[in-house]
Protein backbone atom coordinates (compact mmCIF):
# COMPACT_ATOMS: atom_id res chain seq x y z
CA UNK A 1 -5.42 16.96 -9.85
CA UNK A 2 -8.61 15.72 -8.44
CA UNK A 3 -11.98 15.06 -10.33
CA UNK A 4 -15.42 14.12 -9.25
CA UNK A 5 -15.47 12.12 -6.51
CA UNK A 6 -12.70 12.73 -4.87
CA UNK A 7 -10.15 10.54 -7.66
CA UNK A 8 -7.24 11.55 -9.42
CA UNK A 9 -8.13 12.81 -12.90
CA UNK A 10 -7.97 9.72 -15.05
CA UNK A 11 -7.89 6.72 -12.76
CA UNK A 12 -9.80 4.46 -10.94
CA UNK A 13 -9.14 2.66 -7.51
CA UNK A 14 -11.07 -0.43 -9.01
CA UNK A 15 -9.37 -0.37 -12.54
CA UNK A 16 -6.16 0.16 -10.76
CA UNK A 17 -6.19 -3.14 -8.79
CA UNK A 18 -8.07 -5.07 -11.44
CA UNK A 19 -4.50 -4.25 -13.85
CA UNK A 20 -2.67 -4.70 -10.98
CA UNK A 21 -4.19 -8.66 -10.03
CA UNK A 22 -3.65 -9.20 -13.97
CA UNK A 23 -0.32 -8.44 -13.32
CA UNK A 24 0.70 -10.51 -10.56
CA UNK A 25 -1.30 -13.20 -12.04
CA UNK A 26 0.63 -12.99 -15.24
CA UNK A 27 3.97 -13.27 -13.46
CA UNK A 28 2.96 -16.11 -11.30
CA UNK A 29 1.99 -17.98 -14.37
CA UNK A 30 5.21 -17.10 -15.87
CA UNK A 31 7.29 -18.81 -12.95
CA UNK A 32 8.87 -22.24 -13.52
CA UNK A 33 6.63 -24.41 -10.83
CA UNK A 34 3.17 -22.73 -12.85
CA UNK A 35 5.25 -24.40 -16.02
CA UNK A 36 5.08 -27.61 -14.40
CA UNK A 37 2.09 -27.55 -13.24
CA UNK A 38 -0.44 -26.61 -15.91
CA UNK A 39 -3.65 -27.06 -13.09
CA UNK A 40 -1.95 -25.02 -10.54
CA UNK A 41 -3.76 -21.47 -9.52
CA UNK A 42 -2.60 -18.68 -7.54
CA UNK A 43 -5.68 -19.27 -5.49
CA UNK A 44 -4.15 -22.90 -5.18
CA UNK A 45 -0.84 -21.87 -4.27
CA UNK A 46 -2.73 -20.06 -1.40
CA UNK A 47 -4.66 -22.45 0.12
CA UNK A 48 -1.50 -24.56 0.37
CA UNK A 49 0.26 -21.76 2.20
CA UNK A 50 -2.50 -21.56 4.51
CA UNK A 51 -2.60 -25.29 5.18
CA UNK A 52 0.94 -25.48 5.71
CA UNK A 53 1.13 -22.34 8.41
CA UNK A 54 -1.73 -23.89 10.51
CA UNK A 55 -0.65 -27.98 10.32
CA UNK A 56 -0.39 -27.71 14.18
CA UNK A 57 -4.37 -27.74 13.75
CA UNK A 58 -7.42 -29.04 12.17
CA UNK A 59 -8.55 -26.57 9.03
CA UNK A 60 -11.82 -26.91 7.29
CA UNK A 61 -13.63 -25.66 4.33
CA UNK A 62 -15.01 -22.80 6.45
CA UNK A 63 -11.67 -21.65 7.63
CA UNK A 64 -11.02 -21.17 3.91
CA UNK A 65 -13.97 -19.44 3.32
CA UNK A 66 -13.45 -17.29 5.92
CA UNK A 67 -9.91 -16.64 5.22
CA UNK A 68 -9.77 -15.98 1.71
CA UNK A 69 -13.47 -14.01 1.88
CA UNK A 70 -14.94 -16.31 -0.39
CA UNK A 71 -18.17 -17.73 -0.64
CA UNK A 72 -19.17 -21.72 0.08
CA UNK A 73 -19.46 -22.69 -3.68
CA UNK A 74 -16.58 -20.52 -4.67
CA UNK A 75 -14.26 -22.25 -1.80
CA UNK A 76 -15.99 -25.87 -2.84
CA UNK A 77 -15.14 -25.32 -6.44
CA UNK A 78 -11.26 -24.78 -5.14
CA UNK A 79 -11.21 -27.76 -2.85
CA UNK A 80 -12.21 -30.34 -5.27
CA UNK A 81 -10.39 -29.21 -8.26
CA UNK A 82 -7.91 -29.57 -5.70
CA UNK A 83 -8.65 -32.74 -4.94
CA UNK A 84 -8.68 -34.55 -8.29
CA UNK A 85 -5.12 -32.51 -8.66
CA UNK A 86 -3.48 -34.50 -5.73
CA UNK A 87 -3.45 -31.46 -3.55
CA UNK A 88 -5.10 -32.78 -1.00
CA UNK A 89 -7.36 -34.82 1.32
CA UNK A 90 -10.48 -34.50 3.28
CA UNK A 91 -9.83 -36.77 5.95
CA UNK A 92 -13.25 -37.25 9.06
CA UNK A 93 -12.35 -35.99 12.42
CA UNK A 94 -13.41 -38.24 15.07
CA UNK A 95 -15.42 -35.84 17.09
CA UNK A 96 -17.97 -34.73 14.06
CA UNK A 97 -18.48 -36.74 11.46
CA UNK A 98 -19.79 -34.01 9.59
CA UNK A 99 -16.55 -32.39 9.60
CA UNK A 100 -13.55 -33.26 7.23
CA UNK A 101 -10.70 -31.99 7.57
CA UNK A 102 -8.53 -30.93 4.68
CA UNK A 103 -4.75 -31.83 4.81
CA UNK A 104 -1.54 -31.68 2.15
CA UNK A 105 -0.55 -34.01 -0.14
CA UNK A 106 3.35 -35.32 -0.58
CA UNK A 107 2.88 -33.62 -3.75
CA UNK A 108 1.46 -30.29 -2.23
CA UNK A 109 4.26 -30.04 0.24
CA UNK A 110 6.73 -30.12 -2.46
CA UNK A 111 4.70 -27.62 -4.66
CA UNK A 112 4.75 -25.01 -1.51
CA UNK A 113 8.20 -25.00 -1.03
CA UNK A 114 9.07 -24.22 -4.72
CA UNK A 115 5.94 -21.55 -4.48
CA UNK A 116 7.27 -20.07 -1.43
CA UNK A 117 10.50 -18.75 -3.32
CA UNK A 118 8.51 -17.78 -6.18
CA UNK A 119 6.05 -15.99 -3.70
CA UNK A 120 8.72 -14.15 -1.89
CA UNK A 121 10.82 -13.06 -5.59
CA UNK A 122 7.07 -11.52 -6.51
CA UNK A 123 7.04 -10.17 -2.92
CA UNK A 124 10.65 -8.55 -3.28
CA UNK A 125 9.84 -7.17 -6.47
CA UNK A 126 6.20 -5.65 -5.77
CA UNK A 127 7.92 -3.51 -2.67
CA UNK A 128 11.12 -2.39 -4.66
CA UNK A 129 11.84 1.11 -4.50
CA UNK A 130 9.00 1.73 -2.44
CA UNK A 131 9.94 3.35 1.14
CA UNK A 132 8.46 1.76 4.71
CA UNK A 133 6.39 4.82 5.04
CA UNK A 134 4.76 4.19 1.48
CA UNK A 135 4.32 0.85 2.24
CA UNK A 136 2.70 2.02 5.67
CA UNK A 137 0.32 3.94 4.19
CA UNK A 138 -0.53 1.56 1.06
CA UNK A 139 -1.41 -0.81 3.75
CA UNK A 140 -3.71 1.58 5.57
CA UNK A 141 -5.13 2.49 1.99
CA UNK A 142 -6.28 -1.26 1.22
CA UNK A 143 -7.16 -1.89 4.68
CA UNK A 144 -10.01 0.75 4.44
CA UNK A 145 -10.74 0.02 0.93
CA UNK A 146 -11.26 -3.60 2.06
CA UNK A 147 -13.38 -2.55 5.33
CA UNK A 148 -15.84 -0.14 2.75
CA UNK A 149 -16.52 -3.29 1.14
CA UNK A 150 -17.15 -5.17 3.78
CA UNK A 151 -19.30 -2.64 5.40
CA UNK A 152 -21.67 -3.30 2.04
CA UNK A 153 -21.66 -6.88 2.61
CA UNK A 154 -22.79 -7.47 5.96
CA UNK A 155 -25.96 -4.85 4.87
């Protein structure tokens, strides 16, 4: 039954996906590589993706930022923690030496092929027993929840 606004009685579209991050967080932390690897985030985990889907190119902090729809200090915070973690490198480019390129660690590539099972077991389980057409329209749901949002930010 709907309330105010336009919401089921009782719930919240905000509340809803704040439980909803707490519980993905909770079972990433809960997988074996997150036991290893007590500095790891799921931001972390991430970036590495990222990184490792565009190694045929050269990525910078702003690619992140833009990416992940974070802002500079938020994605500089990220970078150097992973940085003193062995994640990864910022390495000069020879055509800007303002620019450094960030690139993978040994010890990052390893870490993102253990994460990418975990990733796709989480994956597997979010979608079970959920129909294509739900998933369709979930999709479409957080799609124009995420444009709303965005339509406040560039205000």
């Amino acid at each position: 039954m709907k309330g105010a606004y336009g919401r089921l009685e009782g719930r919240r579209v905000g509340f809803e996906l704040k439980v909803l991050s707490n519980l993905i967080r909770r079972y990433f932390e809960s997988t074996e590589t997150k036991k290893k690897v007590d500095s790891l985030t799921g931001m972390h985990g991430w970036v590495i993706r990222y990184l490792v889907e565009n190694r045929d190119r050269d990525v910078f902090q702003r690619d992140l930022e833009e990416q992940f729809t974070v802002r500079r200090s938020t994605a500089t915070k990220i970078l150097q923690l992973m940085e003193r973690n062995g994640l990864i490198v910022r390495r000069a480019v020879d055509y800007d030496a303002r620019l450094k390129k960030l690139e993978l660690t040994p010890k990052a590539i390893e870490l993102h092929q253990k994460i990418t099972g975990e990733m796709e077991a989480l994956e597997n389980l979010l979608i079970q027993g959920i129909s294509s057409e739900e998933l369709e329209a979930f999709y479409q749901t957080i799609d124009k929840i995420k444009r709303n949002l965005e339509s406040v930010e560039k205000k």
